[in-house]
N, C-alpha and C. Protein backbone atom coordinates (compact mmCIF):
# COMPACT_ATOMS: atom_id res chain seq x y z
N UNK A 1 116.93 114.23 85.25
CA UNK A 1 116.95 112.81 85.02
C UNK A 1 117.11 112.09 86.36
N UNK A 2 117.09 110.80 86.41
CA UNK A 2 117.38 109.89 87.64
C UNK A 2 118.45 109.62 87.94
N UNK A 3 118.91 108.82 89.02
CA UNK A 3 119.95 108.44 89.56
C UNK A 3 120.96 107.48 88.73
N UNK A 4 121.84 107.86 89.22
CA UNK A 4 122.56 106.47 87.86
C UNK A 4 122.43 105.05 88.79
N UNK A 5 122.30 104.00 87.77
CA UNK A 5 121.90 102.71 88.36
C UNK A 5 123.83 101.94 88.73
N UNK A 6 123.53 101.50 90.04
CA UNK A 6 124.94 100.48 89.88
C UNK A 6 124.89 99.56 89.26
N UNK A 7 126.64 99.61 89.02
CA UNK A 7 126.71 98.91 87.69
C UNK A 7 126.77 97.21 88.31
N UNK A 8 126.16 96.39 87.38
CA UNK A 8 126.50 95.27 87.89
C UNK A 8 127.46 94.29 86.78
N UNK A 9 128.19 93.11 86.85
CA UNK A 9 128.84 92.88 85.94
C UNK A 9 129.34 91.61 85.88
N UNK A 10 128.81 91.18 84.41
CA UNK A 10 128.75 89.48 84.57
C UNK A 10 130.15 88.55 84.55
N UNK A 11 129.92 87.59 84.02
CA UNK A 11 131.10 87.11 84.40
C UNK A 11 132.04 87.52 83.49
N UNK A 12 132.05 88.08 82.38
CA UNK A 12 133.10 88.86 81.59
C UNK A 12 133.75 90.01 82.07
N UNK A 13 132.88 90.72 83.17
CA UNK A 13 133.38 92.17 83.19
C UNK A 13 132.42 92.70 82.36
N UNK A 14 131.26 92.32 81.73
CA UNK A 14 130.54 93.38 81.06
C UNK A 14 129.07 93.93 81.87
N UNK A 15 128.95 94.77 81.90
CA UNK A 15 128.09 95.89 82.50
C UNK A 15 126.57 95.23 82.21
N UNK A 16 125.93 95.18 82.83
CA UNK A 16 124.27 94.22 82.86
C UNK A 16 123.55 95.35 83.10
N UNK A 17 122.94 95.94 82.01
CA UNK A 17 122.06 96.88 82.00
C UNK A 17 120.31 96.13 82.73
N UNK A 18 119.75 96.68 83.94
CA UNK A 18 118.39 96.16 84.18
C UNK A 18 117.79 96.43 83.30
N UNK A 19 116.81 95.37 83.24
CA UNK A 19 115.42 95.48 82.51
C UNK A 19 113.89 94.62 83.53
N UNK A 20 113.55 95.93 82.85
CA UNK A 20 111.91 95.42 83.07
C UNK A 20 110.81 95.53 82.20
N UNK A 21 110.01 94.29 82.29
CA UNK A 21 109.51 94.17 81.37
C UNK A 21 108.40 95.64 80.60
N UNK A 22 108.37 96.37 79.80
CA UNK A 22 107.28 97.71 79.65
C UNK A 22 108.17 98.80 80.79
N UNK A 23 109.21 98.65 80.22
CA UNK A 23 110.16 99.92 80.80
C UNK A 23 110.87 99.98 80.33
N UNK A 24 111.31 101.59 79.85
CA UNK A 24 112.32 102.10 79.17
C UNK A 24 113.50 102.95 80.34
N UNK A 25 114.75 102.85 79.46
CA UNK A 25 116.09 103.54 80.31
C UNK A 25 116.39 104.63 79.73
N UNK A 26 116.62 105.99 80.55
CA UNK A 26 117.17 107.16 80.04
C UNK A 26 118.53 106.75 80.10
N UNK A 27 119.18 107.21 79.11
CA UNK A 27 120.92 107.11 78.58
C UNK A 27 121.12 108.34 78.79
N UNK A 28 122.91 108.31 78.90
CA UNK A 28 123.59 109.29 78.98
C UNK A 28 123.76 110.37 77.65
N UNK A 29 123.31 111.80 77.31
CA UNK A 29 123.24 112.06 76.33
C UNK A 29 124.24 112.21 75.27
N UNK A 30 124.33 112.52 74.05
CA UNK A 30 125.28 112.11 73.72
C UNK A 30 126.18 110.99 73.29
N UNK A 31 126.45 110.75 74.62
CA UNK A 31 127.51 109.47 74.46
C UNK A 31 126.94 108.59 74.89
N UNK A 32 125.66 108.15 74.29
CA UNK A 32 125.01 106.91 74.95
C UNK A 32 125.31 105.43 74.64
N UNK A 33 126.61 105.21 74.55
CA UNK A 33 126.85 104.08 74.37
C UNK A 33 128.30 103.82 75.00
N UNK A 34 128.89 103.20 75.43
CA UNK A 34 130.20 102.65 75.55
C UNK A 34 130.67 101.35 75.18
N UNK A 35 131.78 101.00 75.54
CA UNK A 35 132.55 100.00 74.73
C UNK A 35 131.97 98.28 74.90
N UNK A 36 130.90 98.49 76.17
CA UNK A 36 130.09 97.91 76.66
C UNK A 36 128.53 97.94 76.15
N UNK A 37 128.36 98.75 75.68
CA UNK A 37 126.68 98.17 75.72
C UNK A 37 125.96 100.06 76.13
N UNK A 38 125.04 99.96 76.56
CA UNK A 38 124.11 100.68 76.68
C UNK A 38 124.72 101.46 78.26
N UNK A 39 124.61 102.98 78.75
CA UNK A 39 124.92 103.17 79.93
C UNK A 39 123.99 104.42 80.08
N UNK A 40 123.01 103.30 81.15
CA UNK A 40 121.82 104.10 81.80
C UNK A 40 122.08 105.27 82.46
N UNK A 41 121.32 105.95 82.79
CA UNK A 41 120.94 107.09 83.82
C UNK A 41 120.01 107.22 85.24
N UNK A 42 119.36 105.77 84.62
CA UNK A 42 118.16 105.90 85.84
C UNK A 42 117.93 104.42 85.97
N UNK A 43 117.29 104.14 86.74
CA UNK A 43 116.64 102.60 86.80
C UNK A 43 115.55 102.62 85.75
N UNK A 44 115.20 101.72 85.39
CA UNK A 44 113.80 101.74 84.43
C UNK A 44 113.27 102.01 84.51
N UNK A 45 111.99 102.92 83.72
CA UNK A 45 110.53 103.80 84.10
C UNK A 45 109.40 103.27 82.91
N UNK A 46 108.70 103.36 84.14
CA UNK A 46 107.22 102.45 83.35
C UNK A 46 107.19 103.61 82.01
N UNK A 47 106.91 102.88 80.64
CA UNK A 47 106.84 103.26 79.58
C UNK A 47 105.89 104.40 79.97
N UNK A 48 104.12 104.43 80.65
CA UNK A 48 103.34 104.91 80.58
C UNK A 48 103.96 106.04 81.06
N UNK A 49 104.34 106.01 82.26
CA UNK A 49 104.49 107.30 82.59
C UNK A 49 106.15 108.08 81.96
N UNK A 50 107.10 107.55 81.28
CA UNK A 50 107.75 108.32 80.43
C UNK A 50 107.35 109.02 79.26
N UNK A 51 106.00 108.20 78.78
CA UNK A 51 105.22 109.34 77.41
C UNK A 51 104.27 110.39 77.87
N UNK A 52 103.93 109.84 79.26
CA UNK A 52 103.03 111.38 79.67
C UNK A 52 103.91 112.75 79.62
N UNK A 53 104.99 111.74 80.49
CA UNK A 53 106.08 112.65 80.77
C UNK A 53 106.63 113.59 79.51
N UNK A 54 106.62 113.22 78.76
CA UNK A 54 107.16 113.45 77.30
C UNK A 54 106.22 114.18 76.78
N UNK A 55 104.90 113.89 76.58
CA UNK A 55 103.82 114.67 76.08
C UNK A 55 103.74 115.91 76.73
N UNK A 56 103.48 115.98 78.50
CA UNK A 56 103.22 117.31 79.00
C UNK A 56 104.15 117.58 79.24
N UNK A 57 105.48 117.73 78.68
CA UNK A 57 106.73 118.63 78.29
C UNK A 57 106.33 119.40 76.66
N UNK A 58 106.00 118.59 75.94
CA UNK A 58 106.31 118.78 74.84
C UNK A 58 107.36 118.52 74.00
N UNK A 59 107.86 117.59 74.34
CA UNK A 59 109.41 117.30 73.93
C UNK A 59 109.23 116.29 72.52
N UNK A 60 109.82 116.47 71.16
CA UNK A 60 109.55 115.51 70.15
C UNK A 60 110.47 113.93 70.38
N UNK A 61 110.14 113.24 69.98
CA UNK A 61 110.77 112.07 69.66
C UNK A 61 110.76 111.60 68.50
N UNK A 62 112.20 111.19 67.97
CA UNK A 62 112.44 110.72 66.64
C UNK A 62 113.76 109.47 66.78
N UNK A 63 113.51 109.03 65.62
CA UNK A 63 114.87 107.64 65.61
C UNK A 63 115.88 108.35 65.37
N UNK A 64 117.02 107.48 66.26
CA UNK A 64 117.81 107.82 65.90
C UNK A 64 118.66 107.05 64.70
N UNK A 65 119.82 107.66 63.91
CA UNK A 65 120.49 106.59 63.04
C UNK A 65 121.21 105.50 64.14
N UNK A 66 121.36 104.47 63.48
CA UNK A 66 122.25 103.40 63.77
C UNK A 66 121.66 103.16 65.55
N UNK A 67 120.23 103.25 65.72
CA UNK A 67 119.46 102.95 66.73
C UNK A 67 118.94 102.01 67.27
N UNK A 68 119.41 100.91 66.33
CA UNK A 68 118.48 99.44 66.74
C UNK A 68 119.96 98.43 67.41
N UNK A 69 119.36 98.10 68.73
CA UNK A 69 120.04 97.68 69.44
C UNK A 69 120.46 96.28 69.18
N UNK A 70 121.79 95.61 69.43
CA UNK A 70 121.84 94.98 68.92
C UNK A 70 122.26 93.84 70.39
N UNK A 71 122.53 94.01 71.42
CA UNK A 71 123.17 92.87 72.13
C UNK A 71 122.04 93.68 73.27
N UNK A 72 122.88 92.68 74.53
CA UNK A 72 122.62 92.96 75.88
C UNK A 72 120.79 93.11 76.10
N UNK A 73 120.46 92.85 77.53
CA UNK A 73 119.28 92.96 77.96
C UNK A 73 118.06 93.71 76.64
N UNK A 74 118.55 94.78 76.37
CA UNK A 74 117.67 95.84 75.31
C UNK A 74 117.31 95.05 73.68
N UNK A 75 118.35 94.03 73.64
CA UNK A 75 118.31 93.08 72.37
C UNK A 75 116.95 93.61 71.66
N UNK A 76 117.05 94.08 69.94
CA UNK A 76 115.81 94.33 69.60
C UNK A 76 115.41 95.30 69.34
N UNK A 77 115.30 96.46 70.47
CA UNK A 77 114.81 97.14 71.03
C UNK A 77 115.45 98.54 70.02
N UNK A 78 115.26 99.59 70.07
CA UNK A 78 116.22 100.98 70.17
C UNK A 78 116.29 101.95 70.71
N UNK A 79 117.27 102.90 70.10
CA UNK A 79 117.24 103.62 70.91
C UNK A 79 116.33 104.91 70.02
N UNK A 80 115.86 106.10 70.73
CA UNK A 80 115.08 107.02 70.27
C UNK A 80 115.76 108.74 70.89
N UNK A 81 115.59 109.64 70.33
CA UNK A 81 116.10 111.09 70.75
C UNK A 81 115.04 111.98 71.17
N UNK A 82 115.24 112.28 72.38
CA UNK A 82 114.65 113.17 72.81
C UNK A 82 114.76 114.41 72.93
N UNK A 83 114.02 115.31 71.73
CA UNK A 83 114.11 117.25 71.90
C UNK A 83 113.96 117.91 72.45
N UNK A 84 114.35 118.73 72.87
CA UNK A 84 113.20 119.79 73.65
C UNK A 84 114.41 121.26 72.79
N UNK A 85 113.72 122.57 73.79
CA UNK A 85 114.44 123.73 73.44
C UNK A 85 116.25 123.83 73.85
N UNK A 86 116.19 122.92 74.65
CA UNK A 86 117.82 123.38 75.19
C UNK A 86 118.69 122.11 74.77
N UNK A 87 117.80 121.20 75.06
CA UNK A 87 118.88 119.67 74.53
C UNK A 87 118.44 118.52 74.26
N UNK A 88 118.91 117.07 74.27
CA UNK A 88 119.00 116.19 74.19
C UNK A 88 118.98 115.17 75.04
N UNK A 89 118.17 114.28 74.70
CA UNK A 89 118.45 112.86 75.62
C UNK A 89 118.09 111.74 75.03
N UNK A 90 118.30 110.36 75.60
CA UNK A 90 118.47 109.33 74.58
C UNK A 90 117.33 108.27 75.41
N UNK A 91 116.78 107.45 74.53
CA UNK A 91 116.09 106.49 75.91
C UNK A 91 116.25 105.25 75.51
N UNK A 92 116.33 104.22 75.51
CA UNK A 92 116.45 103.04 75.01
C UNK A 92 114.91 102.07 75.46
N UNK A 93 114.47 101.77 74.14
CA UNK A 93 112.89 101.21 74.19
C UNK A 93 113.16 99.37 73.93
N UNK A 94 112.57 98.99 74.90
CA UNK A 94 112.87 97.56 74.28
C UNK A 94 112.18 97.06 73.70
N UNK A 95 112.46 96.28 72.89
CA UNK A 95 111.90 95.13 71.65
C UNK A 95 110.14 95.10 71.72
N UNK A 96 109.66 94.96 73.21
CA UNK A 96 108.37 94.53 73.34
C UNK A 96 107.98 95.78 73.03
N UNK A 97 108.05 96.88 73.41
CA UNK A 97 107.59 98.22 73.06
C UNK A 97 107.40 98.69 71.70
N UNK A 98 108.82 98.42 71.26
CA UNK A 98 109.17 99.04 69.78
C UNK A 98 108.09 98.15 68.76
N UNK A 99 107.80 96.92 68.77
CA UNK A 99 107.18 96.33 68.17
C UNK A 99 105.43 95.86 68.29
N UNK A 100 105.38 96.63 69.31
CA UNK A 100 103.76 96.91 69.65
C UNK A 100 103.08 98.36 69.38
């Protein structure tokens, strides 16, 4: 996976996940959520090349329960699970994606 992104943090103290527009975030597996919101793994990656990526692995993707995001930058959007033979990972798709 990628680098973890610094955290940035608004005027509450809450964690500002980046977004770009037709880019999805790998999450931490597992525990992809905290008391905050969404907590990336990488900076954003162009959608296109995360499904190639995904395809010439072979890795399945399916919803997850209780996946549809509800606050912060991702608003909309969800999250999805990623298979393979050994494990897991999480990606968070935003709104424009999920609904095209």
């Amino acid at each position: 996976m990628g680098r973890r992104t610094t955290d940035r943090l608004d005027a509450e103290g809450r964690r500002i996940v980046p977004r770009v527009e037709g880019h999805v975030i790998l999450l931490y597996d597992q525990d992809w959520e905290d008391e905050y919101g969404l907590l990336p793994v990488s900076e954003p990656l162009p959608v296109e090349a995360w499904i190639a990526a995904t395809r010439a692995e072979g890795y399945s993707v399916v919803w997850t329960p209780l996946g549809a995001i509800a606050e912060g930058s991702y608003r909309g959007g969800v999250v999805v699970e990623i298979d393979d033979d050994r494990s897991r990972s999480y990606v968070a798709v935003p709104p424009e994606l999920y609904r095209s």
